[in-house]
C-alpha atoms as a PDB file:
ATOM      1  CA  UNK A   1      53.882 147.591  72.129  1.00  0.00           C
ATOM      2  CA  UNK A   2      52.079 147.906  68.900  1.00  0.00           C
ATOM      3  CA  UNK A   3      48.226 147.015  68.831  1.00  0.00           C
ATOM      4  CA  UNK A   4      46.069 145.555  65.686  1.00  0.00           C
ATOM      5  CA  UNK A   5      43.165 148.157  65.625  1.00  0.00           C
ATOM      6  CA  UNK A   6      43.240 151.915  65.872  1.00  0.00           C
ATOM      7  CA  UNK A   7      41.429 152.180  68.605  1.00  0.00           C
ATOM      8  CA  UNK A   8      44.162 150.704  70.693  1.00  0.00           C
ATOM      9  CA  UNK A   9      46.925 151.897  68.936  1.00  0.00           C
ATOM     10  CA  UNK A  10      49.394 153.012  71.989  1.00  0.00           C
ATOM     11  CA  UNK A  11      49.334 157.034  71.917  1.00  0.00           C
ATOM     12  CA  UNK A  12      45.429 157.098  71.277  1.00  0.00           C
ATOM     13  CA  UNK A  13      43.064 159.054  73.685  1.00  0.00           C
ATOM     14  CA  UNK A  14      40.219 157.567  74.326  1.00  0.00           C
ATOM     15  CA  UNK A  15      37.436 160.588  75.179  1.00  0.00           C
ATOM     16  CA  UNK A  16      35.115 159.496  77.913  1.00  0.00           C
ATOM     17  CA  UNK A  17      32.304 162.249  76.755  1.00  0.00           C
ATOM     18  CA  UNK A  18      32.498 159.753  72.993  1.00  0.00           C
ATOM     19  CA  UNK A  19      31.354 156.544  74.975  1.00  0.00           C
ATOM     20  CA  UNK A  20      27.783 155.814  75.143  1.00  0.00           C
ATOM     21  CA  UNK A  21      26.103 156.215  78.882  1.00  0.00           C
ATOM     22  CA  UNK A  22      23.900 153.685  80.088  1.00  0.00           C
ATOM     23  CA  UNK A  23      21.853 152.655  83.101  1.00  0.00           C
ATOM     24  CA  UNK A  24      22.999 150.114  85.313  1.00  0.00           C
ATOM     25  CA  UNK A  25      21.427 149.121  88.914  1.00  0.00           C
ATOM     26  CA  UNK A  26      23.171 151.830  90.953  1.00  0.00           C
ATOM     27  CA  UNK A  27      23.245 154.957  88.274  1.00  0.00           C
ATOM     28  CA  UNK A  28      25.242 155.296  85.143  1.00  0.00           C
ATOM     29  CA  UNK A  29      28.404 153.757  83.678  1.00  0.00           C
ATOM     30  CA  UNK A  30      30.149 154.510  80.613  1.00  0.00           C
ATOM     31  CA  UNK A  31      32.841 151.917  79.159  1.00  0.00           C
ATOM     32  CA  UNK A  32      36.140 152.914  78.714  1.00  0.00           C
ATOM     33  CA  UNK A  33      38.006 149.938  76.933  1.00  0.00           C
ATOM     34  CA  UNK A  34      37.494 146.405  76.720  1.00  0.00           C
ATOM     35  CA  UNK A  35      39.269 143.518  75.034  1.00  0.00           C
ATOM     36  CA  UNK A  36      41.636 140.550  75.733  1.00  0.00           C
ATOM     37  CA  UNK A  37      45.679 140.562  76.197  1.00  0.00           C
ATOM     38  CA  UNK A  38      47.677 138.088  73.973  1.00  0.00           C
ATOM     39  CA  UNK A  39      50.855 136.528  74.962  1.00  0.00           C
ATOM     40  CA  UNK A  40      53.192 139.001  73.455  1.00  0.00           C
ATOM     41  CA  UNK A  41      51.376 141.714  75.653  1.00  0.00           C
ATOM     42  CA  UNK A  42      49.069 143.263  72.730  1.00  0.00           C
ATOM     43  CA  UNK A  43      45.816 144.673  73.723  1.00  0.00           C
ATOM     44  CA  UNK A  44      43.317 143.526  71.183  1.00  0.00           C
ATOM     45  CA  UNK A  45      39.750 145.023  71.414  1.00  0.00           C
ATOM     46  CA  UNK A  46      36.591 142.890  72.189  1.00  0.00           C
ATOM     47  CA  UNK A  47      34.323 142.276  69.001  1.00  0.00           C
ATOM     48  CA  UNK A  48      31.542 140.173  70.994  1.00  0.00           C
ATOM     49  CA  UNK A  49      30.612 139.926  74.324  1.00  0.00           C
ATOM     50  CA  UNK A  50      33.588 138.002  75.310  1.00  0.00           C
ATOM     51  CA  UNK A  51      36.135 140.266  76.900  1.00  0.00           C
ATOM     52  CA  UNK A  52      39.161 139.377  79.614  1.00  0.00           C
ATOM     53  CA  UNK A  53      39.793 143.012  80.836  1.00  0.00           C
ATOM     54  CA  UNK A  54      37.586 145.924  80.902  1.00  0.00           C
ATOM     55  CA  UNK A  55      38.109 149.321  82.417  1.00  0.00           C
ATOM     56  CA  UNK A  56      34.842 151.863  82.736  1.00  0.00           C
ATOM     57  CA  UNK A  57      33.747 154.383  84.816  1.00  0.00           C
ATOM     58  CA  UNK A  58      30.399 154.635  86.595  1.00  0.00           C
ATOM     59  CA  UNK A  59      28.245 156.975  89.102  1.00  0.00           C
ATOM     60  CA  UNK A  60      27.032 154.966  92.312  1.00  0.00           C
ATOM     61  CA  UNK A  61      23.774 157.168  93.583  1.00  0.00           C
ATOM     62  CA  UNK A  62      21.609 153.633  95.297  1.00  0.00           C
ATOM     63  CA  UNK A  63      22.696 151.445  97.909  1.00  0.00           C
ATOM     64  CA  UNK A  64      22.154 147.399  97.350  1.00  0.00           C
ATOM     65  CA  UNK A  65      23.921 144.676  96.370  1.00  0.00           C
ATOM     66  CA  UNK A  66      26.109 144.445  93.325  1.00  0.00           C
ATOM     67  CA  UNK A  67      26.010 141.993  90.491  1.00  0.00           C
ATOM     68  CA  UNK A  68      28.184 139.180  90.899  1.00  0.00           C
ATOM     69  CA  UNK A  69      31.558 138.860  88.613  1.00  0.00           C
ATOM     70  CA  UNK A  70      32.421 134.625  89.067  1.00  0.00           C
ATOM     71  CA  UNK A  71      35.605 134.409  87.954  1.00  0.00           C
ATOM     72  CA  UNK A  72      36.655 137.827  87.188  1.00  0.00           C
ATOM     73  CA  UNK A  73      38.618 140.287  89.749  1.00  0.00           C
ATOM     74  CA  UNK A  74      37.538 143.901  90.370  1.00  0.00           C
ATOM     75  CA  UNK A  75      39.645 147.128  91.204  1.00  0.00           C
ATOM     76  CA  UNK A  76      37.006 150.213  92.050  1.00  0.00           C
ATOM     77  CA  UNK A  77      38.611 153.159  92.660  1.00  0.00           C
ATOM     78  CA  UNK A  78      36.371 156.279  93.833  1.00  0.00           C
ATOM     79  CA  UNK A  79      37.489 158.993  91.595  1.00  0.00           C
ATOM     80  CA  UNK A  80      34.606 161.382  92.711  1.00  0.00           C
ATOM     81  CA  UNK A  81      33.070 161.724  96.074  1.00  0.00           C
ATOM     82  CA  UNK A  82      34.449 161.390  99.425  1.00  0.00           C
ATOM     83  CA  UNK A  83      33.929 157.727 100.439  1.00  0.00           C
ATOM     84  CA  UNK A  84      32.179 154.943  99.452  1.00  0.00           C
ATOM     85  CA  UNK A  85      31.395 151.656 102.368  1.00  0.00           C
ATOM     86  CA  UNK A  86      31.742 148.261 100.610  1.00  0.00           C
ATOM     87  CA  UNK A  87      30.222 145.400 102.659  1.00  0.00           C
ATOM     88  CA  UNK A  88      32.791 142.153 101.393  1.00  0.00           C
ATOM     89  CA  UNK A  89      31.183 138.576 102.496  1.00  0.00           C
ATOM     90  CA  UNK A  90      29.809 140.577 105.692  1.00  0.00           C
ATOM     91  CA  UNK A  91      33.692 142.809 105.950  1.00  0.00           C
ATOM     92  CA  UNK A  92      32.945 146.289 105.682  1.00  0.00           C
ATOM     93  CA  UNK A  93      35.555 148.231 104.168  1.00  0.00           C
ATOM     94  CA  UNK A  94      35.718 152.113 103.720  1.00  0.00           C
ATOM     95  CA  UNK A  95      36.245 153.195 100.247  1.00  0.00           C
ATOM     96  CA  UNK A  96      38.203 156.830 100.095  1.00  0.00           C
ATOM     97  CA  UNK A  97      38.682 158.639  97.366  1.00  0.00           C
ATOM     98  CA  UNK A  98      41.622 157.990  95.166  1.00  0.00           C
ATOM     99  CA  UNK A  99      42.609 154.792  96.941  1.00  0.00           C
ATOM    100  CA  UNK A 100      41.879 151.491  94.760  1.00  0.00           C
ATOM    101  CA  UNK A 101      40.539 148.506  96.058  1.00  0.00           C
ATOM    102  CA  UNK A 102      40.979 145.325  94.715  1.00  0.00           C
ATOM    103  CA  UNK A 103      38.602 142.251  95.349  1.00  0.00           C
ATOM    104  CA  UNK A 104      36.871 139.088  93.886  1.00  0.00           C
ATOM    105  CA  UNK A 105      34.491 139.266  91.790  1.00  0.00           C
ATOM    106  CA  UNK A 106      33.083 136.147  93.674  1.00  0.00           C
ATOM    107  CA  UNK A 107      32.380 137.876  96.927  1.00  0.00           C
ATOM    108  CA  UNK A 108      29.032 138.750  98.060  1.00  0.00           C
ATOM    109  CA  UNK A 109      28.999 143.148  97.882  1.00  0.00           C
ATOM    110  CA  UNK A 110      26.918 145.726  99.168  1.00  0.00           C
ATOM    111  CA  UNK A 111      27.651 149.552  98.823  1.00  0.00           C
ATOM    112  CA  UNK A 112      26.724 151.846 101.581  1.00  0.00           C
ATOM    113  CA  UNK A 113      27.043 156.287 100.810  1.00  0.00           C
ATOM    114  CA  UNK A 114      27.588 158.035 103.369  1.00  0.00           C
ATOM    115  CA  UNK A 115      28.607 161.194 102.349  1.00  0.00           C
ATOM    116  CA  UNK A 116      26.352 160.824  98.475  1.00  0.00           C
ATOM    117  CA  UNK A 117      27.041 160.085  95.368  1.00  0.00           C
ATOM    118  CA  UNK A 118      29.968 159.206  94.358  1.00  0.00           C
ATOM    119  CA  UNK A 119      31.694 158.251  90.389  1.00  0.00           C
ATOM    120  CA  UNK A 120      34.246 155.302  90.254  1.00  0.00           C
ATOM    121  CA  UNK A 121      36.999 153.784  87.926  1.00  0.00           C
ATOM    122  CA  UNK A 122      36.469 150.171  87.522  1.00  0.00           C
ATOM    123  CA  UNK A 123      38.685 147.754  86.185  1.00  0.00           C
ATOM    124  CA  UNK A 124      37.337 144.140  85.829  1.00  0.00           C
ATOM    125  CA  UNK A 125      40.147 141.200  84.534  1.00  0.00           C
ATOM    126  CA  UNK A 126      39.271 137.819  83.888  1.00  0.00           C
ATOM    127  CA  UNK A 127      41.508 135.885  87.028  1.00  0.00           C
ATOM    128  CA  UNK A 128      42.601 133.004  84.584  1.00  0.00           C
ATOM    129  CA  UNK A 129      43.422 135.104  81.741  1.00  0.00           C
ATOM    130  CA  UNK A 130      44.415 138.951  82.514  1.00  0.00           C
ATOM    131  CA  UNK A 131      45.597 140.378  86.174  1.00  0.00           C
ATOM    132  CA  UNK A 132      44.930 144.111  86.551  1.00  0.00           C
ATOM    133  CA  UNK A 133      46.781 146.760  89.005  1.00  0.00           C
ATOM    134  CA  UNK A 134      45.671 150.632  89.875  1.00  0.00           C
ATOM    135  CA  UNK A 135      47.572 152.810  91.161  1.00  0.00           C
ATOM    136  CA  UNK A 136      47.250 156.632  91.585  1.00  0.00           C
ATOM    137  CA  UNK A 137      50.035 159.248  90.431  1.00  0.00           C
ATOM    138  CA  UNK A 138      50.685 162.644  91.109  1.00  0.00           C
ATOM    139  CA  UNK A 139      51.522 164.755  88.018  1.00  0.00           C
ATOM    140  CA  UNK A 140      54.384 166.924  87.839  1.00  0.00           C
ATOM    141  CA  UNK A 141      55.330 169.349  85.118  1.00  0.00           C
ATOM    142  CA  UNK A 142      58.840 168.411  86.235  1.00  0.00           C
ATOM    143  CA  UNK A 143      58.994 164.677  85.879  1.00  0.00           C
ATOM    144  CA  UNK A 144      57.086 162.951  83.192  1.00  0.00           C
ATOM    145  CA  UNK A 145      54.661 160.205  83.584  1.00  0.00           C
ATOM    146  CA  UNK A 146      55.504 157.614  81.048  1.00  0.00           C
ATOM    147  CA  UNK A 147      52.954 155.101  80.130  1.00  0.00           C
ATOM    148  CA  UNK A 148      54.484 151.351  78.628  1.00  0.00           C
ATOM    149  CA  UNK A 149      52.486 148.381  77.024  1.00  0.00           C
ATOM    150  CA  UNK A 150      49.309 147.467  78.571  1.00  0.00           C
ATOM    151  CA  UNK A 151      49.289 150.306  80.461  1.00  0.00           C
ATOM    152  CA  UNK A 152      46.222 153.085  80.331  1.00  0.00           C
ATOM    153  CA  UNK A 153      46.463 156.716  82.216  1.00  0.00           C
ATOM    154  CA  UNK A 154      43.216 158.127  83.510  1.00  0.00           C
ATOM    155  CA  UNK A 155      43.479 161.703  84.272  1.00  0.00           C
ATOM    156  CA  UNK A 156      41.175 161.775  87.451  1.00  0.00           C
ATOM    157  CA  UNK A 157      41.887 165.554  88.626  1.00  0.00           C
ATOM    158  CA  UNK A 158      43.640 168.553  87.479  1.00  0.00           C
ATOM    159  CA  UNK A 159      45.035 169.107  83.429  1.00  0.00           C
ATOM    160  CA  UNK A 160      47.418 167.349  81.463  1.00  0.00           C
ATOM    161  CA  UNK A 161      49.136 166.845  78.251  1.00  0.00           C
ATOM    162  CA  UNK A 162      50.395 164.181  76.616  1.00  0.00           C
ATOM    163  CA  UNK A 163      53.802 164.070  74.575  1.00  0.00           C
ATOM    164  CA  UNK A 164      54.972 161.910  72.496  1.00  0.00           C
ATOM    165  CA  UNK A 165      57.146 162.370  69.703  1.00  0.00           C
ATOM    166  CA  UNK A 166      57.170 166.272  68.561  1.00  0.00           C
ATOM    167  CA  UNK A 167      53.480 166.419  69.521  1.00  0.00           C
ATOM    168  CA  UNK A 168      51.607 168.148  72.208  1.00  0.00           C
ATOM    169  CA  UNK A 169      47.774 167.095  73.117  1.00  0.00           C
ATOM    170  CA  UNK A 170      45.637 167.517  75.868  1.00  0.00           C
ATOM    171  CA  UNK A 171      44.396 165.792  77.911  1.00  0.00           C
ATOM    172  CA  UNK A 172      40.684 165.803  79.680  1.00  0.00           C
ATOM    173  CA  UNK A 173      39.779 165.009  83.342  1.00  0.00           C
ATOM    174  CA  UNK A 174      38.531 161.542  82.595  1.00  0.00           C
ATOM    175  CA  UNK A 175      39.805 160.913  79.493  1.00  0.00           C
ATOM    176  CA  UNK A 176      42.620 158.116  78.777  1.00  0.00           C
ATOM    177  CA  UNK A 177      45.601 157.626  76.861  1.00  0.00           C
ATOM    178  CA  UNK A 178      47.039 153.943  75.919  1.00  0.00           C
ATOM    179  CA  UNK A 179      50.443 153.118  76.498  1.00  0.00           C
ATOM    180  CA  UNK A 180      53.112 151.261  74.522  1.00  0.00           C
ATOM    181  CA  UNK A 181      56.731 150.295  74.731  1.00  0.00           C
ATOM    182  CA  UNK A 182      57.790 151.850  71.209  1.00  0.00           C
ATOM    183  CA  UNK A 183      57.319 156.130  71.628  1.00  0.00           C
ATOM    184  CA  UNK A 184      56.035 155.607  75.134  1.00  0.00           C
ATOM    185  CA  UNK A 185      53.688 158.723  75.339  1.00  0.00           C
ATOM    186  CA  UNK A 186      54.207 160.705  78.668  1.00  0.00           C
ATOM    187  CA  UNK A 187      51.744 162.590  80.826  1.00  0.00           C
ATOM    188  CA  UNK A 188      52.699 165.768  81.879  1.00  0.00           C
ATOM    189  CA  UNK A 189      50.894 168.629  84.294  1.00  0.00           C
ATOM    190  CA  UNK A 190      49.346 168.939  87.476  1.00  0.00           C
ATOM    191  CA  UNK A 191      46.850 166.691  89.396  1.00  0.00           C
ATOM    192  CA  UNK A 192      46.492 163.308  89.547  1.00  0.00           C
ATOM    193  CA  UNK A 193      46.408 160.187  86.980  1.00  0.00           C
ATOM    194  CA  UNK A 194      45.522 156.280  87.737  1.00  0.00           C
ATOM    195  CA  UNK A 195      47.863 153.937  86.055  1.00  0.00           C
ATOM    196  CA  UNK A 196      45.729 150.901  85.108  1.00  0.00           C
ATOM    197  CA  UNK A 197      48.596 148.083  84.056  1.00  0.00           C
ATOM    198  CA  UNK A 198      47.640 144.317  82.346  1.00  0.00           C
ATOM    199  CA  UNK A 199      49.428 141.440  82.957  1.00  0.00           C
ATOM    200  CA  UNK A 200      49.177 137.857  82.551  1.00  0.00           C
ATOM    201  CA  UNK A 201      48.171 135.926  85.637  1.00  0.00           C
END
């Protein structure tokens, strides 16, 4: 896959420390990537508010009631923390680390935290336009992670490169790295990495 802007360009990390932290109701979030998914599978960033995908990561420290996403589908995945209680129209479900939950954006949701604070990877996709999927990896030295179009690796514990080509770079706990079907980079080391893939619905 081959992307029109740099910052998309499959290989690129994206460093979590460069994005901007801001308040929202239940602690902090900074944005990871956002942007919309043509039909030939590119990524193209967001230049407005308008976005069909959007991956970020935020602290939840306050209980309450989250904002509402109509027509949009979320995937939280606690990536910090031990476990986090989601109330779903009046279903609680127990939230433990590095084991994403997908739900609708529609639904009515409290959080609950039991055991503190805890930080999360959230990926929000339009439904009509962009269908998301997390899942978590375990890194081996041995057998390389590759990453493929509309694919982004989040290193969530442990250290990591990433190769591709001749080249060797690191990467950071909480950092990401965009994937792409030409020079697919891989993800190699020890801990573990969520594979956030984009698809059309």
């Amino acid at each position: 896959m081959t992307t029109t802007n740099g910052s998309l360009t499959t290989g690129t990390i994206l460093h979590l420390a460069d994005s901007e932290k801001r308040k929202w109701a239940h602690g902090e979030i900074r944005e990871i990537a956002a942007g919309t998914l043509d039909a030939e599978m590119m990524l193209h960033p967001s230049t407005d508010a308008h976005w069909d995908w959007r991956l970020s990561v935020a602290s939840i420290e306050q209980a309450g009631e989250f904002t509402p996403y109509e027509g949009f589908d979320r995937t939280l995945t606690v990536i910090a923390g031990e476990l986090l209680e989601l109330g779903i129209d009046g279903t609680t479900q127990a939230v433990e680390a590095m084991r994403p939950l997908k739900f609708s954006g529609n639904s009515a949701v409290t959080a609950a935290l039991p055991t503190g604070d805890v930080l999360a990877l959230n990926v929000i996709t339009r439904s009509s336009a962009v269908r998301g999927n997390v899942r978590i990896v375990e890194l081996s030295k041995k057998r390389e992670q590759h990453l493929f179009g509309a694919q982004f690796g989040v290193l969530i514990q442990g250290k990591a490169v990433v190769l591709q080509e001749d080249s060797e770079r690191a990467l950071e706990v909480r950092d990401t790295v965009i994937g792409g079907e030409d020079d697919s980079p891989r993800v190699s080391g020890r801990g573990f990495l969520a594979v956030v893939s984009l698809d059309l619905p």
